[in-house]
C-alpha atoms as a PDB file:
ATOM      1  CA  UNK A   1    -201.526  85.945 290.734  1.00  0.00           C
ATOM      2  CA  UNK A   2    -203.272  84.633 293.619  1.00  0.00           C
ATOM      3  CA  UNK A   3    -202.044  81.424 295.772  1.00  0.00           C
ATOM      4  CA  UNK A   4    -198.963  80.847 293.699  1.00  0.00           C
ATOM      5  CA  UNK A   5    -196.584  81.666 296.577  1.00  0.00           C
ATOM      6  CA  UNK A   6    -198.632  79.277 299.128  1.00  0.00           C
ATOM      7  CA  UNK A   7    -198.309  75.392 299.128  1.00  0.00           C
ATOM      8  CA  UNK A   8    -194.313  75.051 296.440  1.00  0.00           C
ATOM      9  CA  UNK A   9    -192.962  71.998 295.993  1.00  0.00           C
ATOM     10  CA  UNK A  10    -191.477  70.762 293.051  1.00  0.00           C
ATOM     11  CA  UNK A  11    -194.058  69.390 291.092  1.00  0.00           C
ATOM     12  CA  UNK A  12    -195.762  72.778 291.323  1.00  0.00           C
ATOM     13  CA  UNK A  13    -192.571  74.723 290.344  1.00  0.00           C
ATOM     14  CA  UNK A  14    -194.621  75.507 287.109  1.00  0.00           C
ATOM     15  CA  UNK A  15    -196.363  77.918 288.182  1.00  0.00           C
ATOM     16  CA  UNK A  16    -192.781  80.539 288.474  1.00  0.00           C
ATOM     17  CA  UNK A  17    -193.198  80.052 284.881  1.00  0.00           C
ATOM     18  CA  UNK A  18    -193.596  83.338 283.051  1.00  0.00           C
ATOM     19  CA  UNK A  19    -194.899  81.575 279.964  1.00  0.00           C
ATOM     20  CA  UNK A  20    -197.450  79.612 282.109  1.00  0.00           C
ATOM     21  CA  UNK A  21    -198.670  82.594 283.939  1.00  0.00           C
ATOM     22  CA  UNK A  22    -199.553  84.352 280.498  1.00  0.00           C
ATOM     23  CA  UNK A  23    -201.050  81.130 279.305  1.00  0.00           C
ATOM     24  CA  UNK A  24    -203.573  81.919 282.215  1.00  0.00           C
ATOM     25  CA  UNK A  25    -204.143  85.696 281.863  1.00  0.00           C
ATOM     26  CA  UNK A  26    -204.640  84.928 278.010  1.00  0.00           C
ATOM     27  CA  UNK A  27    -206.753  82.071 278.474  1.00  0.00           C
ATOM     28  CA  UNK A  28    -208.844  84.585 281.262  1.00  0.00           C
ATOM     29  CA  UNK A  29    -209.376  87.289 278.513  1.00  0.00           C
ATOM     30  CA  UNK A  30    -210.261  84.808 275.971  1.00  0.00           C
ATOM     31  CA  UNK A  31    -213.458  83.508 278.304  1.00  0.00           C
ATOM     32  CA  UNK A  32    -214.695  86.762 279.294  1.00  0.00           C
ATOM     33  CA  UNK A  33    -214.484  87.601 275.649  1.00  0.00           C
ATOM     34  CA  UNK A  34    -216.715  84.090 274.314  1.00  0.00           C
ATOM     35  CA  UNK A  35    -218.784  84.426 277.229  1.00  0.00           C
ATOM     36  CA  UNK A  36    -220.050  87.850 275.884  1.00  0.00           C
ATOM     37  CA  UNK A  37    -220.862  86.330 272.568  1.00  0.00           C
ATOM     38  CA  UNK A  38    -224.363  85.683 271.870  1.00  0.00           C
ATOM     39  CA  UNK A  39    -224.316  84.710 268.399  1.00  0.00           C
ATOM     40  CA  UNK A  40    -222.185  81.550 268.318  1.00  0.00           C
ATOM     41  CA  UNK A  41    -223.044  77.888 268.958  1.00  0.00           C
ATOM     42  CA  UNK A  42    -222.468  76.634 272.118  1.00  0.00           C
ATOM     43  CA  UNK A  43    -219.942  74.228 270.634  1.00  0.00           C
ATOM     44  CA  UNK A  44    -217.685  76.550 269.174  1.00  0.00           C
ATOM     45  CA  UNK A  45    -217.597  78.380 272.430  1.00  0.00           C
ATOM     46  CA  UNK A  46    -216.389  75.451 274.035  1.00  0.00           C
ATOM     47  CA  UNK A  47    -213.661  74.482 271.163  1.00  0.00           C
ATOM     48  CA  UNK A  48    -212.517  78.416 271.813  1.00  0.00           C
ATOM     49  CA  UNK A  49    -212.103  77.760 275.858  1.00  0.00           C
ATOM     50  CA  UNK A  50    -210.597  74.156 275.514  1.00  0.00           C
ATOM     51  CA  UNK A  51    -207.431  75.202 273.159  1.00  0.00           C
ATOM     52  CA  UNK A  52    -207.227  78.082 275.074  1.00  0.00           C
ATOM     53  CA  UNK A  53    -207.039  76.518 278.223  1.00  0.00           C
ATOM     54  CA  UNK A  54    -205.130  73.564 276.940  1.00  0.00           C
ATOM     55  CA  UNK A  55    -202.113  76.225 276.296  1.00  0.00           C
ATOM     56  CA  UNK A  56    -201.273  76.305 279.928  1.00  0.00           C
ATOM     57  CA  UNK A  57    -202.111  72.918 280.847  1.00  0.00           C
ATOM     58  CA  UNK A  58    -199.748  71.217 278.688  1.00  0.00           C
ATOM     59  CA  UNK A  59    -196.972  73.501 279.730  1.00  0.00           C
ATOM     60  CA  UNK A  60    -198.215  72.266 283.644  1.00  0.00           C
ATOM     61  CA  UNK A  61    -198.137  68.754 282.446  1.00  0.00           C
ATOM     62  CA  UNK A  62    -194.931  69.320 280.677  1.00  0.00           C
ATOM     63  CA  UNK A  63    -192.937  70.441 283.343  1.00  0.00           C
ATOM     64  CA  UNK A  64    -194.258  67.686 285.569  1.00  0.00           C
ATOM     65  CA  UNK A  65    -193.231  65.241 283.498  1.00  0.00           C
ATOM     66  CA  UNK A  66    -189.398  64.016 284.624  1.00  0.00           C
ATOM     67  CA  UNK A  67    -188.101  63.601 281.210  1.00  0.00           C
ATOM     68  CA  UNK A  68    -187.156  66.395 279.229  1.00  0.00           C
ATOM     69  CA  UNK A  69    -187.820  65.100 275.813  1.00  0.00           C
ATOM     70  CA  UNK A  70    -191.415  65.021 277.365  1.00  0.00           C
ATOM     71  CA  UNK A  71    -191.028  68.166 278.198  1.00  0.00           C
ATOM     72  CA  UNK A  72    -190.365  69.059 274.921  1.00  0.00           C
ATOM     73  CA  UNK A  73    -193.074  67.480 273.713  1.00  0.00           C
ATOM     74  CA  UNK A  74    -195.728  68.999 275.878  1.00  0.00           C
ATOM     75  CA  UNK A  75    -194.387  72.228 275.473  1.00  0.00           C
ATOM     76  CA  UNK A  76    -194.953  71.316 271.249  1.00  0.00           C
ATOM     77  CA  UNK A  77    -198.428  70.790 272.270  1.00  0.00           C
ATOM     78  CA  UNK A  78    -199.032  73.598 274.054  1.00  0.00           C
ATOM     79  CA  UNK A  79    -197.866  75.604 270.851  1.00  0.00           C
ATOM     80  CA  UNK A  80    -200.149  73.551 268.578  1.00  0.00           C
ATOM     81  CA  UNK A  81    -203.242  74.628 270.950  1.00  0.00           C
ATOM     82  CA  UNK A  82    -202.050  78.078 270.217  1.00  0.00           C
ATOM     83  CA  UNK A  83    -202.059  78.324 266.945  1.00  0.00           C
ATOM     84  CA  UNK A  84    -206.190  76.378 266.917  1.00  0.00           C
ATOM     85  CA  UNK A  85    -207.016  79.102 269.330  1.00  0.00           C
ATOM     86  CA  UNK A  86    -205.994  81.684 267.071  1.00  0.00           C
ATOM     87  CA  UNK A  87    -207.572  80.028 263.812  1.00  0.00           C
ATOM     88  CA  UNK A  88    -210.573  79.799 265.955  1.00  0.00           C
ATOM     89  CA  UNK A  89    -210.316  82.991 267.553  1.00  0.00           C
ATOM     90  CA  UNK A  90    -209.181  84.918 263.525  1.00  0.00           C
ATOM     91  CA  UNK A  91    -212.104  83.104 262.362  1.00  0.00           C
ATOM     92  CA  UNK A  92    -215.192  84.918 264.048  1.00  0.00           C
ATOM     93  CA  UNK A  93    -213.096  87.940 263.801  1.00  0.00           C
ATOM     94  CA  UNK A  94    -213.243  87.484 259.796  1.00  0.00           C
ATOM     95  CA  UNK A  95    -216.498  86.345 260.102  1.00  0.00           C
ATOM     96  CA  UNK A  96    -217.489  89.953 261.843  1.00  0.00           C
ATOM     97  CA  UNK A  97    -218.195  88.358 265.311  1.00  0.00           C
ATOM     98  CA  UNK A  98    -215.287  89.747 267.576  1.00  0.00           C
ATOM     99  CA  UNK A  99    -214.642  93.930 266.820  1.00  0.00           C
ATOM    100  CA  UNK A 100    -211.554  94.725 265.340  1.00  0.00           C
ATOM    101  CA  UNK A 101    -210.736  96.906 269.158  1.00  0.00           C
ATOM    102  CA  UNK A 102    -210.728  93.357 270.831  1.00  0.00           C
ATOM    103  CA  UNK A 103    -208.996  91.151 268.322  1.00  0.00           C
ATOM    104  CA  UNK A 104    -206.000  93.838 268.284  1.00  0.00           C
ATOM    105  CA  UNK A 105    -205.447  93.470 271.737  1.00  0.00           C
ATOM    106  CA  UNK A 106    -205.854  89.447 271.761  1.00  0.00           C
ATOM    107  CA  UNK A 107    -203.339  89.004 268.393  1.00  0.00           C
ATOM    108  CA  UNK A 108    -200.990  91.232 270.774  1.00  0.00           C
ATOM    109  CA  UNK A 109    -201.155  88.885 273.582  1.00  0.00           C
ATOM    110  CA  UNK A 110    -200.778  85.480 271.971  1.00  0.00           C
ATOM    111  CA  UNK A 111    -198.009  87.052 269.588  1.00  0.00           C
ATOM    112  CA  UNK A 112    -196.174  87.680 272.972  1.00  0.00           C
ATOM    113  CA  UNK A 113    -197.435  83.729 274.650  1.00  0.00           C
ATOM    114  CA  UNK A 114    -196.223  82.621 271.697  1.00  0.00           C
ATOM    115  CA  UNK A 115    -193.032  83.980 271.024  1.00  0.00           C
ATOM    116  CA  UNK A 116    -192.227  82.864 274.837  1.00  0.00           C
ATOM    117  CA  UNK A 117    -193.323  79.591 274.326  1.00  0.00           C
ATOM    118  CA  UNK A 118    -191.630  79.030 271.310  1.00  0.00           C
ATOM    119  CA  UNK A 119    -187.897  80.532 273.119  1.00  0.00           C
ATOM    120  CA  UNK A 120    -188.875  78.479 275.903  1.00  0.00           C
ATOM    121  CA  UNK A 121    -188.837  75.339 274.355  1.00  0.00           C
ATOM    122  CA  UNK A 122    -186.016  76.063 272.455  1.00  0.00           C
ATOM    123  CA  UNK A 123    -184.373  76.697 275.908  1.00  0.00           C
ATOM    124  CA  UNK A 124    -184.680  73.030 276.596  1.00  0.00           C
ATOM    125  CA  UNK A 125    -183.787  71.476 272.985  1.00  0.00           C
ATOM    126  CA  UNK A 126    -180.491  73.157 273.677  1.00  0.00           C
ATOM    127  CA  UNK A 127    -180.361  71.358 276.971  1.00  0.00           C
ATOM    128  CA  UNK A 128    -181.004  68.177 275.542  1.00  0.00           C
ATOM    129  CA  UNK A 129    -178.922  68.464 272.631  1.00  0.00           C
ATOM    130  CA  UNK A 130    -176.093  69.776 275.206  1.00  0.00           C
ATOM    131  CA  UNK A 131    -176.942  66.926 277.407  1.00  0.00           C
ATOM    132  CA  UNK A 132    -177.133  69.508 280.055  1.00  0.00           C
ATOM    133  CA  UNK A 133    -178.032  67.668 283.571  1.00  0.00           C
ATOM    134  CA  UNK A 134    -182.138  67.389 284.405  1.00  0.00           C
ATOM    135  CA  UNK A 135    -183.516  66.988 287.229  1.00  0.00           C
ATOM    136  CA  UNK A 136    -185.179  64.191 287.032  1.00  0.00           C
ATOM    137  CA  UNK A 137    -185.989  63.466 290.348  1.00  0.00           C
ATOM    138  CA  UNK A 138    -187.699  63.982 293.338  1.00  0.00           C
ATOM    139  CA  UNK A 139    -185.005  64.185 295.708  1.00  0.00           C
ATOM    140  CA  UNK A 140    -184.954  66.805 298.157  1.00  0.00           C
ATOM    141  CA  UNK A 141    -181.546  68.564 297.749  1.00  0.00           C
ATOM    142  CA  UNK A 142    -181.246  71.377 299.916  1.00  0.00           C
ATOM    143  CA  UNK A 143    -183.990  73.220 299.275  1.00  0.00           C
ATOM    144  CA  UNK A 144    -187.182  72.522 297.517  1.00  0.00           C
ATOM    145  CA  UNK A 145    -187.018  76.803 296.232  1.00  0.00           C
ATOM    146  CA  UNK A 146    -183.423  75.262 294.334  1.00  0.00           C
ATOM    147  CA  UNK A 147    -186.900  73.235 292.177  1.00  0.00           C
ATOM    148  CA  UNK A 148    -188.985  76.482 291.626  1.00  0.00           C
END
């Protein structure tokens, strides 16, 4: 993805983040999708973009924030704006507004974000409940790559 190699430092060591980078790809096919759609309100387009883009911006935030039970927490969010998307997203596919072709390819794609999300933040309740160290600040060690 473009620009993700130019400008590191540790507050931007998010953006290595496999799950992050599929939060944007998904959130991408999600808004060319609505964007097609002529036969929905205005509002419920912009429900279907903001919990779709909220998926990766909570994981962004998340990471930012310097202590990992936040992290945890933002991470729980970013989950919870999965699931609306999809019961948005299910919806107007029930409701005969998105093909079948198209919702097949989306369920694939947030099945996968979501799985990786969900082993993700598992990752770090084990590190918490190991009391693993966390690098909590904003020290420059060696190396700010040692961050992202």
């Amino acid at each position: 993805m473009k620009y993700l190699k130019t400008n590191k430092n540790i507050n931007r060591g998010f953006r290595k983040l496999e799950v992050w980078q599929e939060a944007i790809l998904l959130f991408k096919f999600v808004k060319e999708k609505v964007d097609t759609l002529k036969n929905i309100s205005f509002k419920i387009k912009a429900q279907i973009e903001d919990s779709s883009l909220s998926v990766p911006s909570n994981i962004a935030e998340g990471y930012t924030r310097r202590h990992i039970k936040e992290h945890v927490q933002y991470n729980t969010i970013a989950l919870s704006s999965l699931a609306e998307n999809y019961t948005q997203v299910y919806a107007l596919f029930i409701a005969n507004i998105i093909e079948d072709d198209w919702f097949q390819e989306y369920d694939s794609k947030h099945y996968s974000l979501e799985n990786k999300l969900i082993n993700f933040n598992k990752s770090i309740i084990n590190k918490l409940k190991q009391k693993e160290d966390w690098k909590d600040d904003y020290i420059i060690r060696e190396t700010v790559e040692a961050y992202i």
